[in-house]
N, C-alpha and C. Protein backbone atom coordinates (compact mmCIF):
# COMPACT_ATOMS: atom_id res chain seq x y z
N UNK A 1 94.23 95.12 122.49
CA UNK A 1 94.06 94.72 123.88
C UNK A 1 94.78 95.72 124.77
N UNK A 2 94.22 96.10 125.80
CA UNK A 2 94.67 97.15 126.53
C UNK A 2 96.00 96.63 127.24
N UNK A 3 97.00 97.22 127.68
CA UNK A 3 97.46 96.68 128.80
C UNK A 3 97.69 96.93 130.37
N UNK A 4 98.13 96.23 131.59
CA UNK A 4 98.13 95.90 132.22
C UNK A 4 99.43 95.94 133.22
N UNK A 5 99.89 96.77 134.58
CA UNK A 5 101.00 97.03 134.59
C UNK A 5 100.80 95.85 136.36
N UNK A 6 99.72 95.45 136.51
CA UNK A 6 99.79 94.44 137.50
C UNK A 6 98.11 93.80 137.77
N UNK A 7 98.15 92.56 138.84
CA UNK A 7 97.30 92.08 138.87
C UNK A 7 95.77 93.25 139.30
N UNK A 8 96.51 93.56 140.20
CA UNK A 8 95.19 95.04 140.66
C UNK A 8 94.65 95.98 139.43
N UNK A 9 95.23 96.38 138.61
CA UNK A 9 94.93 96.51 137.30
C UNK A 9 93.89 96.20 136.90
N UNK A 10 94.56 95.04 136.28
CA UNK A 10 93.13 94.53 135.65
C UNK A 10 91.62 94.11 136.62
N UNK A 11 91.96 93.70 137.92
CA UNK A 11 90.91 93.97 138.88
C UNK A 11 89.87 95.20 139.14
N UNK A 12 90.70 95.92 138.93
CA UNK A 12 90.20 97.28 138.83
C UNK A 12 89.41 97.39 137.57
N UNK A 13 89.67 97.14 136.44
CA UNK A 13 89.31 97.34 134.91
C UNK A 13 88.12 96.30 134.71
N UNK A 14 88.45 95.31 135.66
CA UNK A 14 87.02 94.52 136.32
C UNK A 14 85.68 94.80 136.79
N UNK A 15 86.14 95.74 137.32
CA UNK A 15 85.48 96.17 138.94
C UNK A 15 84.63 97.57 137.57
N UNK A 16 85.29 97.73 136.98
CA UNK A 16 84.74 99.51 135.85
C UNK A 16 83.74 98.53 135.03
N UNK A 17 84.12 97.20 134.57
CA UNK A 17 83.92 96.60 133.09
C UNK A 17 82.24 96.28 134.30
N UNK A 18 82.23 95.77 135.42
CA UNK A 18 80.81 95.63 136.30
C UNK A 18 80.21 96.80 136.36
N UNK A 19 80.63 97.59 136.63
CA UNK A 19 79.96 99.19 137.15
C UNK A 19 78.93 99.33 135.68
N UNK A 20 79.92 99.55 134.83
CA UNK A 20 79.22 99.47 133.42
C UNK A 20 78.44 99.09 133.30
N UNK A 21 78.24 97.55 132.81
CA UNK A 21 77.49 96.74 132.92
C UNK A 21 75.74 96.77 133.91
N UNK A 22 76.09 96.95 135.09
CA UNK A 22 75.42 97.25 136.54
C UNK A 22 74.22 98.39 135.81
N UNK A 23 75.06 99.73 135.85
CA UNK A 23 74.34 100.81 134.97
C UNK A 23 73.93 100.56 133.80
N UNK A 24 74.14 99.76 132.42
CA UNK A 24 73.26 100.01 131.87
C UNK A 24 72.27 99.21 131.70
N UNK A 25 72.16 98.20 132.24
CA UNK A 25 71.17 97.68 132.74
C UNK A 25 70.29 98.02 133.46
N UNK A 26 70.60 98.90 134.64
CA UNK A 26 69.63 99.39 135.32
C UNK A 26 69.06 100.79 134.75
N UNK A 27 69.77 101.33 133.97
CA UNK A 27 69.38 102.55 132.83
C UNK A 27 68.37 101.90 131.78
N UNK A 28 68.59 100.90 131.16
CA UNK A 28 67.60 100.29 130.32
C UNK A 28 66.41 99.69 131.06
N UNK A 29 66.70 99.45 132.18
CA UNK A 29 65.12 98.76 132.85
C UNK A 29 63.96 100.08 133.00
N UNK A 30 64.90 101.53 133.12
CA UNK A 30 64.09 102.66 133.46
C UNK A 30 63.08 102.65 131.99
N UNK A 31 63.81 102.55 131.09
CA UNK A 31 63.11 102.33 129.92
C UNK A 31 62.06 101.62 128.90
N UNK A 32 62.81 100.23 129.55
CA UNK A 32 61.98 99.35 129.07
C UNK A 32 60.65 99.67 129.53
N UNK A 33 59.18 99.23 128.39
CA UNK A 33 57.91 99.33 128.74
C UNK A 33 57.14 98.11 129.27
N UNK A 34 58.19 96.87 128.87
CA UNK A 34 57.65 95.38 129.34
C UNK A 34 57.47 94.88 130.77
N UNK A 35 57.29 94.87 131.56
CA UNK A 35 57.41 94.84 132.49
C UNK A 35 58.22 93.40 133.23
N UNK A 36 58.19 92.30 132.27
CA UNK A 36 59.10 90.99 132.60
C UNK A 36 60.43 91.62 132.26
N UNK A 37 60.48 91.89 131.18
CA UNK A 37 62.03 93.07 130.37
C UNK A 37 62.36 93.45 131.76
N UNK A 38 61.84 94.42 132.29
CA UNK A 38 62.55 95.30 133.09
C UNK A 38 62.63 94.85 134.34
N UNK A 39 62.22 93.74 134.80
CA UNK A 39 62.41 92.41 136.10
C UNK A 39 63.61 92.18 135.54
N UNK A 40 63.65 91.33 134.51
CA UNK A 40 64.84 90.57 134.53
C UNK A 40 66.04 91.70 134.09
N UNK A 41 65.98 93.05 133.69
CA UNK A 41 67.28 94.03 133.33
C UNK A 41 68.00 94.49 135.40
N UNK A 42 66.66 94.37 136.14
CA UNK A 42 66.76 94.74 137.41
C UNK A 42 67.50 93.79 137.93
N UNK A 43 67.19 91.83 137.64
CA UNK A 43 67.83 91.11 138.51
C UNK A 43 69.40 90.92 137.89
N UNK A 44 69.99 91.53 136.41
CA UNK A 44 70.96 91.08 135.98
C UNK A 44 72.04 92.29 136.54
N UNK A 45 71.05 93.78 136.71
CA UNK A 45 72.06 94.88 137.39
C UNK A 45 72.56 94.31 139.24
N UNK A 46 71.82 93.80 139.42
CA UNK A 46 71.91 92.84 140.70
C UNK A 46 73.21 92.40 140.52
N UNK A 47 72.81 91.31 139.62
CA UNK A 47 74.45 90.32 139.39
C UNK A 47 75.13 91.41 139.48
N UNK A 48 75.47 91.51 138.36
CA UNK A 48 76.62 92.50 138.29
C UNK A 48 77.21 93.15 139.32
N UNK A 49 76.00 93.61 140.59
CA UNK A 49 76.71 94.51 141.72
C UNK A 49 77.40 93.29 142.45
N UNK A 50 76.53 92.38 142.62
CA UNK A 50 77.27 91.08 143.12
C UNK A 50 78.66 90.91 142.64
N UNK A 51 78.90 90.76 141.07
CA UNK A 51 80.01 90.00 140.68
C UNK A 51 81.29 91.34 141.22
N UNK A 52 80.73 93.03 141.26
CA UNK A 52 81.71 93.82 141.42
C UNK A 52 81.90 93.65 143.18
N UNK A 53 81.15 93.51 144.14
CA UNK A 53 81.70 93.25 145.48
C UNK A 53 82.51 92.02 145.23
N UNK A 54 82.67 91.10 144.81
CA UNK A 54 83.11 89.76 144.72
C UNK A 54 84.51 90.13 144.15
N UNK A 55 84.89 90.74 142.94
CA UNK A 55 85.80 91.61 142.69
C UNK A 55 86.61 92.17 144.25
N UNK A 56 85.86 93.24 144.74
CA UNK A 56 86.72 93.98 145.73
C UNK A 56 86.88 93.22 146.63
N UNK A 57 86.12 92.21 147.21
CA UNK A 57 86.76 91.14 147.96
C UNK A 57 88.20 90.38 147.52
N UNK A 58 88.16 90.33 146.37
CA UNK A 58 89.57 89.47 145.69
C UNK A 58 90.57 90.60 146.21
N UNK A 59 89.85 91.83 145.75
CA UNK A 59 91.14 92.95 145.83
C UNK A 59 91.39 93.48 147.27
N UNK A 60 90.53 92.70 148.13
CA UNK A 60 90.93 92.94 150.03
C UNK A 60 92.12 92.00 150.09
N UNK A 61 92.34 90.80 149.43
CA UNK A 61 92.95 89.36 149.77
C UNK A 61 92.72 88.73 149.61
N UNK A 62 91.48 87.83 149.12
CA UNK A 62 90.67 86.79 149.64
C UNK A 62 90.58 86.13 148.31
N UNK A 63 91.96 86.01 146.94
CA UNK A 63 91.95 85.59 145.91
C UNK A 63 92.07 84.28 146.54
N UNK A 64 92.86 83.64 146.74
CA UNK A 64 92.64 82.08 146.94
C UNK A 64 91.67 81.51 147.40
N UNK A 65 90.79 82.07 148.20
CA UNK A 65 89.39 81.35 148.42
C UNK A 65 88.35 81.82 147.63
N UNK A 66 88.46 82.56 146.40
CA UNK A 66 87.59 82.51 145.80
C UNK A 66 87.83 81.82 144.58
N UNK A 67 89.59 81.60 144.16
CA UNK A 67 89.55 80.54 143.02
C UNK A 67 89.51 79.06 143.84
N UNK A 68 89.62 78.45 144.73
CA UNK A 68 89.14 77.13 145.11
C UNK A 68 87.79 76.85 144.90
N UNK A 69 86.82 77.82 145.30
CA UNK A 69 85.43 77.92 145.46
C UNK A 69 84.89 77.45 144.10
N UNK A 70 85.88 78.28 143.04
CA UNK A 70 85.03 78.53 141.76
C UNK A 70 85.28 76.88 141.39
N UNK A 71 86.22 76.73 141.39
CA UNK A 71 87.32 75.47 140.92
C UNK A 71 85.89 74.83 141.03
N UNK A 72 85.29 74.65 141.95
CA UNK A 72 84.51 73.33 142.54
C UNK A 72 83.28 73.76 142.08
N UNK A 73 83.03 74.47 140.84
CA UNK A 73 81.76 74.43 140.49
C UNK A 73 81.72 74.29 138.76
N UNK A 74 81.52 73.43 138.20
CA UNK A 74 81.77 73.16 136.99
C UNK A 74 80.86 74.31 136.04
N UNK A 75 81.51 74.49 134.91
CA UNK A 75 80.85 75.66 133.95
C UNK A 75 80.44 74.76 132.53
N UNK A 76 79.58 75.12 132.44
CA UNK A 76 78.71 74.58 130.55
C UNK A 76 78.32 75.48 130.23
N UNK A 77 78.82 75.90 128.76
CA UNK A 77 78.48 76.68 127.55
C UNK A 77 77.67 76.56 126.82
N UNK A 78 76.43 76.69 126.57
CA UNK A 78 75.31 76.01 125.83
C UNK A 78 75.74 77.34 124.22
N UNK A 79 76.58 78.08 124.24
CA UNK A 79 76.91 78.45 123.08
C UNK A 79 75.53 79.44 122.02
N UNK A 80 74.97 79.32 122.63
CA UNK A 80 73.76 79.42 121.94
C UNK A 80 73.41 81.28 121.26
N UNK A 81 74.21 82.05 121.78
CA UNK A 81 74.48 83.23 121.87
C UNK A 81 75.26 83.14 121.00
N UNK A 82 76.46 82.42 120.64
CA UNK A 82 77.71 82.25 120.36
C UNK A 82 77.32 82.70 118.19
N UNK A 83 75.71 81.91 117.94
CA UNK A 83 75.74 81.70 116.79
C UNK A 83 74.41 82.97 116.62
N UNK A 84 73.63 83.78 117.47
CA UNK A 84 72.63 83.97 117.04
C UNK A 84 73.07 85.96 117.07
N UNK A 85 72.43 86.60 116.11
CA UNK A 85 72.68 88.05 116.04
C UNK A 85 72.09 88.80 116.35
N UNK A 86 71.70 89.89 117.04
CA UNK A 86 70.85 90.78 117.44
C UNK A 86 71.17 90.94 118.74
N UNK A 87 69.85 91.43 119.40
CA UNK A 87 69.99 91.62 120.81
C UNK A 87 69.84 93.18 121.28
N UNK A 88 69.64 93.75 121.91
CA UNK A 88 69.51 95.27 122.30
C UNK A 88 68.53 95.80 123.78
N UNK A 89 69.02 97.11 123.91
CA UNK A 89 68.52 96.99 125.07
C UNK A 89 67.59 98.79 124.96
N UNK A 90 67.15 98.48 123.31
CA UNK A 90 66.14 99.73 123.40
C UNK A 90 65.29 99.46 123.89
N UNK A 91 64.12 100.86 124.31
CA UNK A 91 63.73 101.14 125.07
C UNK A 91 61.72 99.90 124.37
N UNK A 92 61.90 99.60 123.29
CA UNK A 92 61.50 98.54 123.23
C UNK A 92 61.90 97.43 122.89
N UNK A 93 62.48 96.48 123.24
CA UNK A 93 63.36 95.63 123.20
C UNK A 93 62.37 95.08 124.05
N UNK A 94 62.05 93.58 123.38
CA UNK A 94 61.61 91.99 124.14
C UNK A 94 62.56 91.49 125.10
N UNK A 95 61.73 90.43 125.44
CA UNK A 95 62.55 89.82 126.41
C UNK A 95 63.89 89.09 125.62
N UNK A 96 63.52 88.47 124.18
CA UNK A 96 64.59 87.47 123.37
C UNK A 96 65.87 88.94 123.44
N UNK A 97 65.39 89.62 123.24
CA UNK A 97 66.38 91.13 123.07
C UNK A 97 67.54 91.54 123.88
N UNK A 98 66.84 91.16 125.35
CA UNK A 98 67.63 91.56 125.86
C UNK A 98 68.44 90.28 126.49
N UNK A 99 67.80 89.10 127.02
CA UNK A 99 68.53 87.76 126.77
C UNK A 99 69.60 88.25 125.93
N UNK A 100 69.66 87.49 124.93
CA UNK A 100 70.38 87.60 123.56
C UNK A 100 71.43 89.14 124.03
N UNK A 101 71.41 89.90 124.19
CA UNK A 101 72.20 90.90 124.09
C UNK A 101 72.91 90.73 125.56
N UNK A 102 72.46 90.54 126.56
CA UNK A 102 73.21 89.92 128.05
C UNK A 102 74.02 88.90 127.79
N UNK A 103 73.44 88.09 127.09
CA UNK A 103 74.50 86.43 127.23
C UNK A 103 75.88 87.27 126.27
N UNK A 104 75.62 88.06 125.00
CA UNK A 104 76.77 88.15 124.23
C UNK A 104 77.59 89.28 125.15
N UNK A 105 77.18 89.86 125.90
CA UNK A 105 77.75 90.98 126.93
C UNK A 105 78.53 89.78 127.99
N UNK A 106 78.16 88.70 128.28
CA UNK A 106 79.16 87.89 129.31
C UNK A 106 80.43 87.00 128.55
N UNK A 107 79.82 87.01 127.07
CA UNK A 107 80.79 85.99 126.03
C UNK A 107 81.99 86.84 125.94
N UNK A 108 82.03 88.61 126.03
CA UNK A 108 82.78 88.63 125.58
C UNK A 108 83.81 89.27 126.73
N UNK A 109 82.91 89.32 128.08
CA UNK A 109 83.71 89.22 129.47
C UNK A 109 84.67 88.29 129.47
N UNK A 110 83.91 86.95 129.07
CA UNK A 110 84.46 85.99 129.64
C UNK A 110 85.97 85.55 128.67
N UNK A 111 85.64 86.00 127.25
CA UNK A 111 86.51 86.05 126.71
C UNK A 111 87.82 87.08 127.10
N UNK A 112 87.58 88.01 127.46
CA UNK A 112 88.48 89.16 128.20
C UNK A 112 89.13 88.60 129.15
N UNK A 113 89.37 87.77 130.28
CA UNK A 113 89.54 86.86 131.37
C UNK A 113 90.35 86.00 130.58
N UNK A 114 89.56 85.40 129.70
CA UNK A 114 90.59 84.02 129.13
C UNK A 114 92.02 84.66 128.37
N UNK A 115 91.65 85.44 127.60
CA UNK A 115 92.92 86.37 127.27
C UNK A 115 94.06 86.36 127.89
N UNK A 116 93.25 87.15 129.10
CA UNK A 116 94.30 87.79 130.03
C UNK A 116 94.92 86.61 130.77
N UNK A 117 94.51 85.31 131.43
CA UNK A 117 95.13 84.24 131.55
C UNK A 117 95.89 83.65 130.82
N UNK A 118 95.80 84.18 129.66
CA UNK A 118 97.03 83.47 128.89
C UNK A 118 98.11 84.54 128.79
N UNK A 119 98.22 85.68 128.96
CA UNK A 119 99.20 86.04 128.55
C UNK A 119 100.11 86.64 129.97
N UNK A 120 99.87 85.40 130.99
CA UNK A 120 100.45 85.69 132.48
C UNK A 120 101.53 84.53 133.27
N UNK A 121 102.44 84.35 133.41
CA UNK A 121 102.91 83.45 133.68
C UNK A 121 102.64 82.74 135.17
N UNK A 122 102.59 83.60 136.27
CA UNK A 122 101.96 83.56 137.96
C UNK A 122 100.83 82.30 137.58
N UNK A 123 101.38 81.69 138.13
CA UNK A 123 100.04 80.82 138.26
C UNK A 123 98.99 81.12 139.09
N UNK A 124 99.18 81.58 139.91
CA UNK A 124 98.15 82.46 141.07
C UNK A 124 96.79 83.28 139.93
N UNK A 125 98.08 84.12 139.24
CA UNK A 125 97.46 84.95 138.30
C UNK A 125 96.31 84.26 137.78
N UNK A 126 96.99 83.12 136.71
CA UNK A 126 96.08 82.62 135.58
C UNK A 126 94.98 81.83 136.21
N UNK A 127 95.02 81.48 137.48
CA UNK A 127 93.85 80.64 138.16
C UNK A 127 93.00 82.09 138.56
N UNK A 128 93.48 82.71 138.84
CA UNK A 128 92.36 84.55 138.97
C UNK A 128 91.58 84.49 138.18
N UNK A 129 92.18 84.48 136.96
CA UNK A 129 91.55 84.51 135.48
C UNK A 129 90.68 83.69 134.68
N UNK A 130 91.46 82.50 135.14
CA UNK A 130 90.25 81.12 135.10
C UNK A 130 88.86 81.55 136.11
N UNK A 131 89.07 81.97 137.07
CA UNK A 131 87.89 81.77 137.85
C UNK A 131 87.23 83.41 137.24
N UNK A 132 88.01 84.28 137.13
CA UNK A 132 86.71 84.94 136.55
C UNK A 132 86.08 84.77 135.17
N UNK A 133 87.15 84.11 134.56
CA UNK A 133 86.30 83.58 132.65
C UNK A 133 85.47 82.82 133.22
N UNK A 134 85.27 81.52 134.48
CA UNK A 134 84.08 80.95 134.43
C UNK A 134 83.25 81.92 135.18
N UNK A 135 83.21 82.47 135.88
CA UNK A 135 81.83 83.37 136.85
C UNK A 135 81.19 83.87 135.44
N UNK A 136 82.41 84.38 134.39
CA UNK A 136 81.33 85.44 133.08
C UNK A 136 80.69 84.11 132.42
N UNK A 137 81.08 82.73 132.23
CA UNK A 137 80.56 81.98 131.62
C UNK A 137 79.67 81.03 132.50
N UNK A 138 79.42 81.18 133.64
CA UNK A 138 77.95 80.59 134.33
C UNK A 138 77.32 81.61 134.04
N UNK A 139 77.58 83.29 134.38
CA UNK A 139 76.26 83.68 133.91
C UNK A 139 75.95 83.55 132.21
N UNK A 140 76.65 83.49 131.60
CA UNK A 140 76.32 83.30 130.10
C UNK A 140 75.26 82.24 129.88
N UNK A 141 75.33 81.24 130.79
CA UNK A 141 75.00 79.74 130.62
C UNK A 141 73.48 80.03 131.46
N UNK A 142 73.12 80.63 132.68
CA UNK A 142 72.23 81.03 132.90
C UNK A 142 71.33 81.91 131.97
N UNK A 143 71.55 82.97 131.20
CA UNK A 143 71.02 83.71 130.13
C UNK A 143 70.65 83.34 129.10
N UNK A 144 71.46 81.97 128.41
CA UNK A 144 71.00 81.18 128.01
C UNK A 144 70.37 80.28 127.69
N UNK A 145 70.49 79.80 129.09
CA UNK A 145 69.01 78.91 129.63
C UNK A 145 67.58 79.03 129.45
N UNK A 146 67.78 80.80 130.28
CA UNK A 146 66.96 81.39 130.14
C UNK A 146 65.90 81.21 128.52
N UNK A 147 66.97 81.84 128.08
CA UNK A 147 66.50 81.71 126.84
C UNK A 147 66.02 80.40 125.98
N UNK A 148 66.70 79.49 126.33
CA UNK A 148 66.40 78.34 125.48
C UNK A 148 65.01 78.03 126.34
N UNK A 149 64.77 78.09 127.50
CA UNK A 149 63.10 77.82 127.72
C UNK A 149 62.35 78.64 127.59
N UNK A 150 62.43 80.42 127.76
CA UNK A 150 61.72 81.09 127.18
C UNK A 150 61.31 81.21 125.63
N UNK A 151 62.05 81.56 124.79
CA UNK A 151 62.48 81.75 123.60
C UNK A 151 62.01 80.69 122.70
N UNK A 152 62.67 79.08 123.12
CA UNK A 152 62.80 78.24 122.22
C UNK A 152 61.10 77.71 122.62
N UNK A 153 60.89 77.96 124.10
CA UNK A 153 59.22 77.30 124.16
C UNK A 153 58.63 78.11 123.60
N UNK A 154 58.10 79.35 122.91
CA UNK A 154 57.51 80.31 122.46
C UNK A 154 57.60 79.83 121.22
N UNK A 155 58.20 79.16 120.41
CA UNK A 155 58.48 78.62 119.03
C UNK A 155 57.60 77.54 118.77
């Protein structure tokens, strides 16, 4: 686990871990030949730019109104990612493909967040951290969704 010499830090390592994310998604949509594939690689590089302004907002000031906000929106794990293997974002890669490879890309965000809330004493801090382990785990739960009506109705 990397470490961390303050809260901006890891905000920052946030803000890189989105950029990432952002790009290769929108690098794989250039690729993809499916054309639903590369809708939904377009609307998830979206998120992502979303979740990184949302980031630099925390890092203007505006941490306490964005962990109250989150507070008040409950998160469910449908897990479903949690048990299944694969996933990829070659340049032919299905839709189950890239689902499946997004949701395990937020499991292990979100796991990164929960980490780091534990090993912080600030309570300020660890409610930061709570609220960004749930933002990575609604979208998990959305991707999932996704999937369980795409995916599981195709069965």
């Amino acid at each position: 686990m990397e470490k961390y010499d303050s809260i901006e830090a890891v905000i920052n390592r946030a803000i890189q871990l989105e950029v990432e994310a952002m790009t290769l998604y929108s690098n794989a949509a250039e690729t993809i030949t499916d054309d639903a594939v590369r809708q939904r690689l377009l609307e998830m590089a979206a998120q992502e730019r979303g979740h990184k302004a949302k980031l630099e907002d925390i890092l203007a000031g505006n941490v306490r109104w964005a962990i109250r906000r989150s507070k008040a929106e409950p998160v469910k794990d449908l897990r479903l990612s949690d048990h299944l293997v694969g996933g990829s974002l070659d340049p032919q890669a299905d839709y189950q493909d890239v689902l499946l490879f997004a949701a395990q890309r937020e499991k292990t965000a979100h796991e990164f967040y929960k980490t780091m809330g534990e090993m912080v004493d600030d309570k300020l801090v660890q409610n930061l951290f709570e609220m960004l382990a749930a933002e990575e785990l609604r979208h998990k739960y959305v991707l999932e969704k996704t999937y369980e009506e795409v995916v599981y109705k195709d069965n």
